[in-house]
C-alpha atoms as a PDB file:
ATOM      1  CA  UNK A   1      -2.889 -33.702  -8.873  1.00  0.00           C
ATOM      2  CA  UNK A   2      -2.059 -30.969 -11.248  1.00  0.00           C
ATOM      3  CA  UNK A   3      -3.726 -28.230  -8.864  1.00  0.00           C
ATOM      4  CA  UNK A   4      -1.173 -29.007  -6.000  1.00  0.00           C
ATOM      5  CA  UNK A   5       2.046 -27.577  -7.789  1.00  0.00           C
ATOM      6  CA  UNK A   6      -0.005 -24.508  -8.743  1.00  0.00           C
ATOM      7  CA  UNK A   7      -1.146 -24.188  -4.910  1.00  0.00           C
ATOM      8  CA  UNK A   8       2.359 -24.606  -3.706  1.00  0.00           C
ATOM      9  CA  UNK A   9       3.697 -22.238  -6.212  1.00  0.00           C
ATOM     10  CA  UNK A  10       0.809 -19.402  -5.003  1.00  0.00           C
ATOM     11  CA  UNK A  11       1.117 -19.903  -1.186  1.00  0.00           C
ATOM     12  CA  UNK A  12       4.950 -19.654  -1.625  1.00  0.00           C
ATOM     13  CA  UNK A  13       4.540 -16.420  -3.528  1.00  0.00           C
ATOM     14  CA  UNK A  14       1.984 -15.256  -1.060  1.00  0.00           C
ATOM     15  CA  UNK A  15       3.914 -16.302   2.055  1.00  0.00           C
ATOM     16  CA  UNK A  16       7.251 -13.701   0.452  1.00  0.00           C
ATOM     17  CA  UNK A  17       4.207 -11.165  -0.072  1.00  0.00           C
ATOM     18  CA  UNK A  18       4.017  -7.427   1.491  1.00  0.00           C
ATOM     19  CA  UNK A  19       2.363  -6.789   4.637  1.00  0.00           C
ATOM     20  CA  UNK A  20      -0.443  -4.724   4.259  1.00  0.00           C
ATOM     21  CA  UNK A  21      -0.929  -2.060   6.855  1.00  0.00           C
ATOM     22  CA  UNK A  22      -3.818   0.644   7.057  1.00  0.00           C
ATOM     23  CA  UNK A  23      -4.020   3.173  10.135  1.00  0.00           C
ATOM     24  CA  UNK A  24      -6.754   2.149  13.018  1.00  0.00           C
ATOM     25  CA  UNK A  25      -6.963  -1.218  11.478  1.00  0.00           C
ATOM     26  CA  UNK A  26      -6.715  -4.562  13.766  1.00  0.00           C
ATOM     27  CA  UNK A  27      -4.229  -7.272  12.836  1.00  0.00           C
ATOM     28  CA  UNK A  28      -7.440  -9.313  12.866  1.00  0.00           C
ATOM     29  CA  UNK A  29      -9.409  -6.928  10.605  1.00  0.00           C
ATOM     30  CA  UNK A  30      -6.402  -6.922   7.879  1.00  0.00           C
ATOM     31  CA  UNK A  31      -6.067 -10.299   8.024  1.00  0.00           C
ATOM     32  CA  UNK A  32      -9.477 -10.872   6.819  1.00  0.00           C
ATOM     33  CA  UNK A  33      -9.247  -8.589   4.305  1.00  0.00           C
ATOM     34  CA  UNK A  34      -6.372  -9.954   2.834  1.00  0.00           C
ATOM     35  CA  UNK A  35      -7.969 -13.405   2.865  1.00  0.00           C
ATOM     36  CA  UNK A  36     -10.843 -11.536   0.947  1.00  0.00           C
ATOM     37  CA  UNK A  37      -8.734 -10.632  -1.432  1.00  0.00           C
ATOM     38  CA  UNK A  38      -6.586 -13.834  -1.516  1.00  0.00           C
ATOM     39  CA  UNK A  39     -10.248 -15.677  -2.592  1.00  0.00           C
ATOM     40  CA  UNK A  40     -10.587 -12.807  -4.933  1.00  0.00           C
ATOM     41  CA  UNK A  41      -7.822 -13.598  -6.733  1.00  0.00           C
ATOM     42  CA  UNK A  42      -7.939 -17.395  -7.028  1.00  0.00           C
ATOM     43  CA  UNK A  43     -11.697 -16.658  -8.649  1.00  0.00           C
ATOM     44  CA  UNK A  44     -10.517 -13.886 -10.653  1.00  0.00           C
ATOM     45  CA  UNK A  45      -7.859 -16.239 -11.952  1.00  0.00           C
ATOM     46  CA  UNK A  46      -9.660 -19.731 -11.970  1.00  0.00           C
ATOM     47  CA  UNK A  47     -10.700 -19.289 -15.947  1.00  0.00           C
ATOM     48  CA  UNK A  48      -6.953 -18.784 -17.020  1.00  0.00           C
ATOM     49  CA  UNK A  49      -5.850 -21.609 -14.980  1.00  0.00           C
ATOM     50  CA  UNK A  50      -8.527 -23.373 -16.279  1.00  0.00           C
ATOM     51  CA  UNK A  51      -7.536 -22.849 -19.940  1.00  0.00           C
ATOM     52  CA  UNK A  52      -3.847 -23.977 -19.316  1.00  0.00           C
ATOM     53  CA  UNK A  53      -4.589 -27.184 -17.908  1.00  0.00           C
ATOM     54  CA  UNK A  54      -6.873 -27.627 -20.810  1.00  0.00           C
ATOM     55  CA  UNK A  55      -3.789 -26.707 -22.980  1.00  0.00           C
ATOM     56  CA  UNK A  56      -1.526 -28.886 -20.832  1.00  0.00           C
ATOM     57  CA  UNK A  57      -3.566 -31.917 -21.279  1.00  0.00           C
ATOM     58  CA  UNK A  58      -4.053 -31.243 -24.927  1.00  0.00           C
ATOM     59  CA  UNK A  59      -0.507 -31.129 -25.865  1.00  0.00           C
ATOM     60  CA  UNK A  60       1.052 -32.694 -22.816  1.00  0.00           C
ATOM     61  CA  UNK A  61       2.096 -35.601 -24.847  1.00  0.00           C
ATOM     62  CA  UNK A  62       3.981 -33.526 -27.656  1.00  0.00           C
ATOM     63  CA  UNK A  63       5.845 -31.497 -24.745  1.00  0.00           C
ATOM     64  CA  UNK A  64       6.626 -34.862 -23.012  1.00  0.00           C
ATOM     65  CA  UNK A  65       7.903 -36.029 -26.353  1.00  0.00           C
ATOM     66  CA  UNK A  66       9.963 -32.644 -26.305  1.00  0.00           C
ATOM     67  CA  UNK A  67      11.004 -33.184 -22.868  1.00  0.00           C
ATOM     68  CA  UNK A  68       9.566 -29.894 -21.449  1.00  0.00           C
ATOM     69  CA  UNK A  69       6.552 -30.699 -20.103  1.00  0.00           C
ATOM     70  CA  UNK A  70       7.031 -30.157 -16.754  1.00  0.00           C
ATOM     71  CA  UNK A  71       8.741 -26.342 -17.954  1.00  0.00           C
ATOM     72  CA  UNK A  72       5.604 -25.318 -19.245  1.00  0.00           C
ATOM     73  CA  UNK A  73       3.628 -26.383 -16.307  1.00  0.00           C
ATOM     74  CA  UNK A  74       5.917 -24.521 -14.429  1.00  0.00           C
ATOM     75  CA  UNK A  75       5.678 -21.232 -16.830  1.00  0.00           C
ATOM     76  CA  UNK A  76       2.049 -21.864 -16.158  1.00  0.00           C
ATOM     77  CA  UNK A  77       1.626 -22.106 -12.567  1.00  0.00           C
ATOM     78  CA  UNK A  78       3.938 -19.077 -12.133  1.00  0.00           C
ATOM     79  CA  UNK A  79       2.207 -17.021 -14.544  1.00  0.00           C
ATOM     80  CA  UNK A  80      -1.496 -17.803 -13.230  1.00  0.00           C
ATOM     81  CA  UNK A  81       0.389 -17.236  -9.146  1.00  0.00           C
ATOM     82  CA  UNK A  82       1.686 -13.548 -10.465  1.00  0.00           C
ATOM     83  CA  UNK A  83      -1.610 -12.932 -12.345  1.00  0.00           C
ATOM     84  CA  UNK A  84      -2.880 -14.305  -8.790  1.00  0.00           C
ATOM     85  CA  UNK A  85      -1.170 -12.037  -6.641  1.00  0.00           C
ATOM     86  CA  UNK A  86      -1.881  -8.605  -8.812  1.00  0.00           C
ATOM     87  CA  UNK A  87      -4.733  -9.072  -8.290  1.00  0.00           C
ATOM     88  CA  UNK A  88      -4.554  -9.559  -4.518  1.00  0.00           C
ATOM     89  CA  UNK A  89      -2.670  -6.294  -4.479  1.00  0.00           C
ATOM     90  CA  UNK A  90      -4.715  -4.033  -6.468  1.00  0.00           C
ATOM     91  CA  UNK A  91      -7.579  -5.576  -4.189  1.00  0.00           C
ATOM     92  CA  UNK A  92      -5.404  -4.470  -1.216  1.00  0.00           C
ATOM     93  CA  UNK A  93      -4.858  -0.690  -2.005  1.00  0.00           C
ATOM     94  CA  UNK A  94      -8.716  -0.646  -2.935  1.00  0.00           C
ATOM     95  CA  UNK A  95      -9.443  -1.726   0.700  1.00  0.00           C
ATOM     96  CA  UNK A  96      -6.751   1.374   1.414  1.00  0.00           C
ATOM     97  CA  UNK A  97      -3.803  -0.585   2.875  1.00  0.00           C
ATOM     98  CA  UNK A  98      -0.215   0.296   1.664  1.00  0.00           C
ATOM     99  CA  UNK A  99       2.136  -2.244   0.960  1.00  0.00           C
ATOM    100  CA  UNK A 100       5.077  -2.773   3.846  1.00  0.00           C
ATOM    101  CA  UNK A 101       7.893  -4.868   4.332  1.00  0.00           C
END
């Protein structure tokens, strides 16, 4: 259960994402790619996510004690979605698409 906040949290900051556009490139084509680097990202990232829910579940109790457990899981699920999504980018402009709005 404690992947599904961090899964919201990353498709919502995906979904308010640029568009990526690259000249003589199908909406199809960039698509993939962007799904490419989507998968990159979550890989890239999967150790660091990884290590906070290790920290979360080792000192989950003290926070809940502290009444800011679910802050910290927050801080964390943001933090690994913007880790997340730099690297989608910088996986982006490597495949030569500019960012667009």
């Amino acid at each position: 259960m404690r992947v599904l906040p961090s899964l919201a949290l990353l498709l919502a900051l995906t979904a308010c994402g640029p568009t990526w556009t690259r000249s003589d490139t199908s909406r199809e084509a960039a698509a993939q790619d962007l799904s490419e680097c989507r998968h990159l990202g979550q890989v890239a990232n999967q150790r660091d996510a990884d290590i906070d829910t290790d920290i979360i579940a080792s000192r989950g109790q003290d926070w809940q004690r502290l009444d800011n457990l679910s802050a910290r899981r927050a801080d964390y699920n943001e933090s690994n979605a913007l880790r997340t999504n730099d690297i989608v980018d910088q996986c982006m402009i490597a495949k030569g698409y500019a960012p667009g709005n």
